[in-house]
N, C-alpha and C. Protein backbone atom coordinates (compact mmCIF):
# COMPACT_ATOMS: atom_id res chain seq x y z
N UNK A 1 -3.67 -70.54 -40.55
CA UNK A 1 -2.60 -69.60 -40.46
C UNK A 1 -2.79 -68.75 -39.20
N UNK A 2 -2.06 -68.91 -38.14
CA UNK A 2 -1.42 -67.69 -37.40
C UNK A 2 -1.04 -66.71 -37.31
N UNK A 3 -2.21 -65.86 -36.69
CA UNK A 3 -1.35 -64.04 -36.87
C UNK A 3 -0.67 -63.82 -35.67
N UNK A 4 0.56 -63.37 -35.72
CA UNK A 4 1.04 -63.06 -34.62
C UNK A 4 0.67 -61.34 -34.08
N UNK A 5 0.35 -61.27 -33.15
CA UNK A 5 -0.44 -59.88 -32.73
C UNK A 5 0.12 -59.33 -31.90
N UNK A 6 1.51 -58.64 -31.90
CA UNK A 6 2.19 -57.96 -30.66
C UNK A 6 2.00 -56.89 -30.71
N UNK A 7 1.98 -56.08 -29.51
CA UNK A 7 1.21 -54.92 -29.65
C UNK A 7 2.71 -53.85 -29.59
N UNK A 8 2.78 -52.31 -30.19
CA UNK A 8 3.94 -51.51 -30.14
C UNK A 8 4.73 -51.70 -28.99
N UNK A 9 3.70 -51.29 -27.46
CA UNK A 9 4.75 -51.72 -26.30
C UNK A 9 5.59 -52.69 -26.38
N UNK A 10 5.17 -54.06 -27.03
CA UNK A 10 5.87 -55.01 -27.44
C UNK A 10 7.19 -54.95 -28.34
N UNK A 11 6.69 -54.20 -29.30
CA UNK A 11 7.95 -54.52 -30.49
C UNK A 11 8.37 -53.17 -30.00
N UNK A 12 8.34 -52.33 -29.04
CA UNK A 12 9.69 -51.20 -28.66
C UNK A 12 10.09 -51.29 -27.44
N UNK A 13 10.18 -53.28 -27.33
CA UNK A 13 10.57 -53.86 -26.15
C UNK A 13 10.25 -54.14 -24.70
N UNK A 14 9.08 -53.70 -24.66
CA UNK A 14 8.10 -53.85 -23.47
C UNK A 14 7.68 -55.15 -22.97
N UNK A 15 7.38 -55.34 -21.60
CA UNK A 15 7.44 -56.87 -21.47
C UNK A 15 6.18 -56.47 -20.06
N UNK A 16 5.65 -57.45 -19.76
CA UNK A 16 4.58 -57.79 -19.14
C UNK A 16 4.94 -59.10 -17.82
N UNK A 17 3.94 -58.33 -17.24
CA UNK A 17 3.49 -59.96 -16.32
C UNK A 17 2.54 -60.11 -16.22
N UNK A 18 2.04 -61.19 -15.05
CA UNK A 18 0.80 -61.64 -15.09
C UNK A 18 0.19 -61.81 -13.83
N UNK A 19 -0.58 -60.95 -12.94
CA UNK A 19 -1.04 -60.81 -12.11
C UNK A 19 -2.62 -61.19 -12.31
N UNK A 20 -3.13 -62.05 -11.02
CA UNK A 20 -4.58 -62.79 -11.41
C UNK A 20 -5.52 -62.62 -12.79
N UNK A 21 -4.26 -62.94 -13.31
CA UNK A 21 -5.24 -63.39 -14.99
C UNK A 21 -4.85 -62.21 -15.66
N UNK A 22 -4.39 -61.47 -15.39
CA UNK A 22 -4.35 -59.93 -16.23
C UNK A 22 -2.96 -59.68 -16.20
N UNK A 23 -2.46 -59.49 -17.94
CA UNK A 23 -1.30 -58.71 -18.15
C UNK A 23 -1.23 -57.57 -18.04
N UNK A 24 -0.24 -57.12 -16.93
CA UNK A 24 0.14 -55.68 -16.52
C UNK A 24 1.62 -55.40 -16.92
N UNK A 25 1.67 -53.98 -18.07
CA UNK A 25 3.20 -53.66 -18.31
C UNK A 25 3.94 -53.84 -17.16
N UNK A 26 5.18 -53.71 -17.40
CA UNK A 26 6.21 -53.64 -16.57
C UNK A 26 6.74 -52.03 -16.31
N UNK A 27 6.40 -51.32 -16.50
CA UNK A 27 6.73 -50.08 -16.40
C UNK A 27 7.07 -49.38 -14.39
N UNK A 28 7.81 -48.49 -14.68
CA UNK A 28 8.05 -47.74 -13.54
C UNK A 28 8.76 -46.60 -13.82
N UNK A 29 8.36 -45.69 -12.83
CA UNK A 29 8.59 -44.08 -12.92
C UNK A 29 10.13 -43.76 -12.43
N UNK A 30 10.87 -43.31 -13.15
CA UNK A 30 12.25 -42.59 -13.07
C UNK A 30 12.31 -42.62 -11.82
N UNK A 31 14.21 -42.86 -11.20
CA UNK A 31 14.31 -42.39 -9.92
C UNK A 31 13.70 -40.84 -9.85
N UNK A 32 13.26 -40.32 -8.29
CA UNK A 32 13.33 -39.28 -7.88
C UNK A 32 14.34 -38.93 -7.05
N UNK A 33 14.82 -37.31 -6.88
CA UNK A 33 15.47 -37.17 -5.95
C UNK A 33 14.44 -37.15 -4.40
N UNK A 34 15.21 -37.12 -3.33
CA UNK A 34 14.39 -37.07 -2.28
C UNK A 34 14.76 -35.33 -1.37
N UNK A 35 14.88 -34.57 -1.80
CA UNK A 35 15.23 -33.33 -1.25
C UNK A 35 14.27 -33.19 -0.15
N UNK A 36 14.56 -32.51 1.13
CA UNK A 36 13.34 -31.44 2.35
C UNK A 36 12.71 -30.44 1.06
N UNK A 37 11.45 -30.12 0.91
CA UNK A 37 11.26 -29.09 0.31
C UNK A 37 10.93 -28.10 1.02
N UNK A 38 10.86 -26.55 1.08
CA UNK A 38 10.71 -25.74 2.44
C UNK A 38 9.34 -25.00 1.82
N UNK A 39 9.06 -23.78 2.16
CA UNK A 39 7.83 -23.03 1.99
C UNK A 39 8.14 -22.85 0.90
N UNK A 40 8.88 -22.07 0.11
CA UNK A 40 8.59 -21.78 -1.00
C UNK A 40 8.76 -22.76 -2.35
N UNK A 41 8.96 -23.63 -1.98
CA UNK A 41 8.87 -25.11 -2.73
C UNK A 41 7.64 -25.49 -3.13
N UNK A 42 6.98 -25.34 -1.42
CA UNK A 42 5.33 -25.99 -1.73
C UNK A 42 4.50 -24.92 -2.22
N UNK A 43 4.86 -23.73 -1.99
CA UNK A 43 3.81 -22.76 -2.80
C UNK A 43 4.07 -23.20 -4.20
N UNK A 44 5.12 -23.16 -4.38
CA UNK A 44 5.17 -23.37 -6.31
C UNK A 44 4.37 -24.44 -6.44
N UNK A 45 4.76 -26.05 -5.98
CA UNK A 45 4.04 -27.12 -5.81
C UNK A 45 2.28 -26.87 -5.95
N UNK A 46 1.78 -26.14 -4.90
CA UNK A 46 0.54 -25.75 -4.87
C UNK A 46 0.25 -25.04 -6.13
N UNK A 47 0.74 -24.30 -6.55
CA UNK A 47 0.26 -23.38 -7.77
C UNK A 47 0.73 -24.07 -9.05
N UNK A 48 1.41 -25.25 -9.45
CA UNK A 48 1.51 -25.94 -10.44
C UNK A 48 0.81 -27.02 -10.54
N UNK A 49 0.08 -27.28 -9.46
CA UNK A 49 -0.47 -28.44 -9.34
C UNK A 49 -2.20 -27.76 -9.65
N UNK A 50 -2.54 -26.57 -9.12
CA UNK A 50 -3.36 -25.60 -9.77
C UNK A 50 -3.93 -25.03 -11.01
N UNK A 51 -2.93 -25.11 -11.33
CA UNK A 51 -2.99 -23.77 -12.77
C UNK A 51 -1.90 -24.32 -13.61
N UNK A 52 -0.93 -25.16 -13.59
CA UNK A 52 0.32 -25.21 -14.72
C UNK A 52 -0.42 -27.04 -14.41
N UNK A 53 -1.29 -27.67 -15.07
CA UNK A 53 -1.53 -29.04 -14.54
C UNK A 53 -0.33 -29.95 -15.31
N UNK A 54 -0.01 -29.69 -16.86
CA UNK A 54 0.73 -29.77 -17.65
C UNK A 54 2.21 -30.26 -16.99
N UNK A 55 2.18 -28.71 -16.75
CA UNK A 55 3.84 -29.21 -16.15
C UNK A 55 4.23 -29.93 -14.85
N UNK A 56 3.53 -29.87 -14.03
CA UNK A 56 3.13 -30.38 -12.98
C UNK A 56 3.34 -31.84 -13.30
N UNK A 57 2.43 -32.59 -14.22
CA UNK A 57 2.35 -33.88 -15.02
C UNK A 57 3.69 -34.45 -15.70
N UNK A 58 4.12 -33.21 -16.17
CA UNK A 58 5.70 -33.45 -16.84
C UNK A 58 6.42 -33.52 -15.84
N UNK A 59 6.71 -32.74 -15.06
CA UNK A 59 8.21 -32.94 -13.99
C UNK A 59 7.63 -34.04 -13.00
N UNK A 60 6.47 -34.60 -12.94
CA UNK A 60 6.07 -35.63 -11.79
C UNK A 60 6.47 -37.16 -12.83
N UNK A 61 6.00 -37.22 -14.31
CA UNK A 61 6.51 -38.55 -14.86
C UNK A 61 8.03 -38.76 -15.12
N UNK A 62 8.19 -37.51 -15.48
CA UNK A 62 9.93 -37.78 -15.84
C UNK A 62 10.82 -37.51 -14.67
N UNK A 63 10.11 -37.76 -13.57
CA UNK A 63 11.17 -37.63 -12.23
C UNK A 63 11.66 -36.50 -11.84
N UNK A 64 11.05 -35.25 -12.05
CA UNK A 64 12.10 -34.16 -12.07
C UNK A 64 11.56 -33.26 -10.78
N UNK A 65 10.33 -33.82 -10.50
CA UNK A 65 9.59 -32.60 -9.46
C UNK A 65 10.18 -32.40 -8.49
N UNK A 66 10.58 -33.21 -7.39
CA UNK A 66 11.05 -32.90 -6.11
C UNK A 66 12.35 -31.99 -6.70
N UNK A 67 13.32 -31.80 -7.59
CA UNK A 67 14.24 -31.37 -7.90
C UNK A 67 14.20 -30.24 -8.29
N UNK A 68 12.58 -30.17 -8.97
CA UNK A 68 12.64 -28.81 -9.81
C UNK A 68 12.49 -28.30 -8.30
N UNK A 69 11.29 -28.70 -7.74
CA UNK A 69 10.86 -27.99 -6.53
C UNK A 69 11.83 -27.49 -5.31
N UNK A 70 13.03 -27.94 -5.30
CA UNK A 70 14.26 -28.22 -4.14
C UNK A 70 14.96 -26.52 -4.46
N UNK A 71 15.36 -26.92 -6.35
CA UNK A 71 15.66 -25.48 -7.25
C UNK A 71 15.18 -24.30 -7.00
N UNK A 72 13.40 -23.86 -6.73
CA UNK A 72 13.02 -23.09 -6.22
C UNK A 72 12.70 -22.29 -4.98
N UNK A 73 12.91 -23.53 -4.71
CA UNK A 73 13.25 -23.13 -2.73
C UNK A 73 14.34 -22.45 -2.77
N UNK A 74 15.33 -23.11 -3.41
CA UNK A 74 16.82 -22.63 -2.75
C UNK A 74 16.57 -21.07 -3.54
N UNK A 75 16.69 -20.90 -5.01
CA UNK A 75 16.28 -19.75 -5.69
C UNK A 75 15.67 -18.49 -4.74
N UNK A 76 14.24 -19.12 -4.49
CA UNK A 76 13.58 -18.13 -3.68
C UNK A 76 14.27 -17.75 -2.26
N UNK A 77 14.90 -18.65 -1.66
CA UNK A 77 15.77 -18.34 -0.34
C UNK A 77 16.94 -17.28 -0.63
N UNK A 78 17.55 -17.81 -1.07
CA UNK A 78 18.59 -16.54 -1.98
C UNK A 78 18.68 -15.05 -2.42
N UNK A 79 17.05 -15.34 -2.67
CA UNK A 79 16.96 -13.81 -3.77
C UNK A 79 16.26 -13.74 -2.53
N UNK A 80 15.76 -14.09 -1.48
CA UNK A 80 15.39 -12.95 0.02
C UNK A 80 16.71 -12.91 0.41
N UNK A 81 17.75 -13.65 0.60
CA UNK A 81 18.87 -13.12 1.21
C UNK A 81 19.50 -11.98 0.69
N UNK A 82 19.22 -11.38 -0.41
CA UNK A 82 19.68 -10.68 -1.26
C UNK A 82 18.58 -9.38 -0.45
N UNK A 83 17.23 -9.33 -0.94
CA UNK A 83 17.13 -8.28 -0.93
C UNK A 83 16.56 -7.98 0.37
N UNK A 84 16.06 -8.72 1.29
CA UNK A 84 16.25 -8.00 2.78
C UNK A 84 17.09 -7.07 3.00
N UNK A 85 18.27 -7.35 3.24
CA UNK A 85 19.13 -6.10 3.81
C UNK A 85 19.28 -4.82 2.86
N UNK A 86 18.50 -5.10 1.14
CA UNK A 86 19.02 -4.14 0.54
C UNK A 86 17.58 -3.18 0.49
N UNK A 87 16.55 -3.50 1.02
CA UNK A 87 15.57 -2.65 1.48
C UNK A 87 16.12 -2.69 2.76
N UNK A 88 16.31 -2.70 3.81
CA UNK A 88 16.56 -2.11 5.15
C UNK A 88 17.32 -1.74 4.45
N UNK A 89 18.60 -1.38 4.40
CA UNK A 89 19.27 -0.73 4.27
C UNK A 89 19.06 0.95 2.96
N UNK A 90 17.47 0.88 2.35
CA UNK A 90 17.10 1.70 1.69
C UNK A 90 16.41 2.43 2.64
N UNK A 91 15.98 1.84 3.58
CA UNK A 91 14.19 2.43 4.33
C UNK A 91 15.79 3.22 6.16
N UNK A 92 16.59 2.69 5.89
CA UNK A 92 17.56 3.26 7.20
C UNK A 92 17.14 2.25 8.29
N UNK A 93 16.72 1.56 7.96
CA UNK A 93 16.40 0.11 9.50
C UNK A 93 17.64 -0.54 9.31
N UNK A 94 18.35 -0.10 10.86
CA UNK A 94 19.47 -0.57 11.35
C UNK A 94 19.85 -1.08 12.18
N UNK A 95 20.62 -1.41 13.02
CA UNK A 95 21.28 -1.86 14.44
C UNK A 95 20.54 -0.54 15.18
N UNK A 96 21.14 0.51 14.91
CA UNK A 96 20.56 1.36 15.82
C UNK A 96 19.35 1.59 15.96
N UNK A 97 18.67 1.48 15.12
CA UNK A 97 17.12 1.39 15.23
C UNK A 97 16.72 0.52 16.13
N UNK A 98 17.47 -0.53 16.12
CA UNK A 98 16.84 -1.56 16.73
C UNK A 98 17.03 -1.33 18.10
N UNK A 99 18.44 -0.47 18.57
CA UNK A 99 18.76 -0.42 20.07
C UNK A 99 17.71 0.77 20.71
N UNK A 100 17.47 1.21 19.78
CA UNK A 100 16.11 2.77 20.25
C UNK A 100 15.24 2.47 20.41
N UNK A 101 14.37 1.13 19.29
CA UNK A 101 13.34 1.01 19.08
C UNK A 101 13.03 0.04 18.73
N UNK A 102 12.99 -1.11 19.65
CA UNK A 102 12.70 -2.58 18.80
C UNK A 102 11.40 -2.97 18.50
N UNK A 103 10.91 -2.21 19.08
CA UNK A 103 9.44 -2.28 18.33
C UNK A 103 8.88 -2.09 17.15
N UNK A 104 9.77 -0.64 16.78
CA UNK A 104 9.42 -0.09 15.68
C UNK A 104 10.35 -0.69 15.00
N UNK A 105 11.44 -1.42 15.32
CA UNK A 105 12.48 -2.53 14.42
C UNK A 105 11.55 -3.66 13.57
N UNK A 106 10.99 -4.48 14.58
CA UNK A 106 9.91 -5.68 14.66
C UNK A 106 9.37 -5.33 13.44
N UNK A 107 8.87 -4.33 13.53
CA UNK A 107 7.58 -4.00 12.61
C UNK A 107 8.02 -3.69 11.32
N UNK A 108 9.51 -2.73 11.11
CA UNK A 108 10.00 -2.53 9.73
C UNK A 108 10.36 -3.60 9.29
N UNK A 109 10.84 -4.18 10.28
CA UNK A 109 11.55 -5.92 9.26
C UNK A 109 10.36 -6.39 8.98
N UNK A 110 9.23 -6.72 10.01
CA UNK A 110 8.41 -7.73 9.30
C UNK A 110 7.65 -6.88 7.69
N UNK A 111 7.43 -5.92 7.57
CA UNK A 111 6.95 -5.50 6.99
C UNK A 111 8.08 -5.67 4.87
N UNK A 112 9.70 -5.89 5.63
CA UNK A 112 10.10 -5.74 4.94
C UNK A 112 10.76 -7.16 4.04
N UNK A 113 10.36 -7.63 4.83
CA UNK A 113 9.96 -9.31 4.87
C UNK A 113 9.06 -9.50 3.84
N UNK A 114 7.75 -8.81 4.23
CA UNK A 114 6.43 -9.27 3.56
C UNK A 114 6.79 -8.66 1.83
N UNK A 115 7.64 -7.69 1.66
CA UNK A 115 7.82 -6.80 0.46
C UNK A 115 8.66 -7.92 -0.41
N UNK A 116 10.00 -8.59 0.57
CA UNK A 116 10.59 -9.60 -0.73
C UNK A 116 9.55 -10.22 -0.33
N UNK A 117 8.83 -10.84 0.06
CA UNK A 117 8.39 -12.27 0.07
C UNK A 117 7.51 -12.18 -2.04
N UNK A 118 6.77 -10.76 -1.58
CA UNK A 118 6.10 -10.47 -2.51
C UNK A 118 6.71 -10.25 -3.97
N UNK A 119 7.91 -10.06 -3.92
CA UNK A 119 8.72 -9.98 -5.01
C UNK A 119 9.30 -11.54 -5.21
N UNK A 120 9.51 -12.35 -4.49
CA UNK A 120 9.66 -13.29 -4.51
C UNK A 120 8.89 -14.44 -5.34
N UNK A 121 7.23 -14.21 -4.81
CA UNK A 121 6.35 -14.75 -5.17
C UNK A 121 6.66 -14.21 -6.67
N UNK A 122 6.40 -13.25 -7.05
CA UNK A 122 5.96 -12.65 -8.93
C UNK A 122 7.06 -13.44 -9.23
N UNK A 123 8.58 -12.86 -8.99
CA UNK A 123 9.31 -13.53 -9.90
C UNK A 123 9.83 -15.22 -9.77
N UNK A 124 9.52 -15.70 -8.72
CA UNK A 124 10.37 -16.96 -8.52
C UNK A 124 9.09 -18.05 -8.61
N UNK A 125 8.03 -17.66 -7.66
CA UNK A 125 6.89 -18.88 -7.12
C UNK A 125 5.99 -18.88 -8.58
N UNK A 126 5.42 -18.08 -8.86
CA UNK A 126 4.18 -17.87 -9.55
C UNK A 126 4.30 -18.01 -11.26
N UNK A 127 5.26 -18.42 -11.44
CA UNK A 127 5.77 -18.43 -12.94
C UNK A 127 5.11 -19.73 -13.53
């Protein structure tokens, strides 16, 4: 008597080939999208690939990473477009500032730069 021995991959339709002597599933990973990802894409990237290994693992098998990652870029780009001008425009860094003093312009923007970036990071990158 014959046992027939298919294994689950099998009976929930899984199929195989046969590469030098060895059956290898047939399996392959979900399309991905192919998005540019920008800086704040790869920081998230970097810090999920870090510390969230989990999810990292999840949005990389089920195809979703470059997409999630594309999501947070744009997110994080946004919410600096947002609040740049609404700190200059708290701190009085203006056009005219800038025609008096572009030095001391340089320095409030970059500085005010570094403030969303940092708000950026807590709420958008680091989650």
């Amino acid at each position: 008597m014959k046992k027939n021995f298919e294994s689950l991959y099998e009976n929930l339709g899984g199929t195989y080939r046969e590469e030098n002597g060895h059956l290898i599933p047939n399996v392959a990973f979900p399309e991905q999208t192919d998005y540019q990802i920008g800086k704040y894409g790869r920081m998230h990237l970097d810090y999920i690939k870090n510390h969230r290994r989990g999810r990292y693992t999840t949005l990389l098998t089920e195809g979703k990473l470059n997409a999630r990652l594309h999501e947070i870029d744009l997110e994080a780009n946004k919410m600096l477009e947002r609040i740049i001008p609404r700190l200059a425009a708290e701190r009085g860094i203006d056009e005219n500032l800038k025609a008096r003093d572009m030095l001391r312009w340089v320095a409030e923007m970059n500085n005010i730069k570094a403030s969303a970036e940092e708000i950026v990071s807590r709420e958008v990158i680091y989650i």
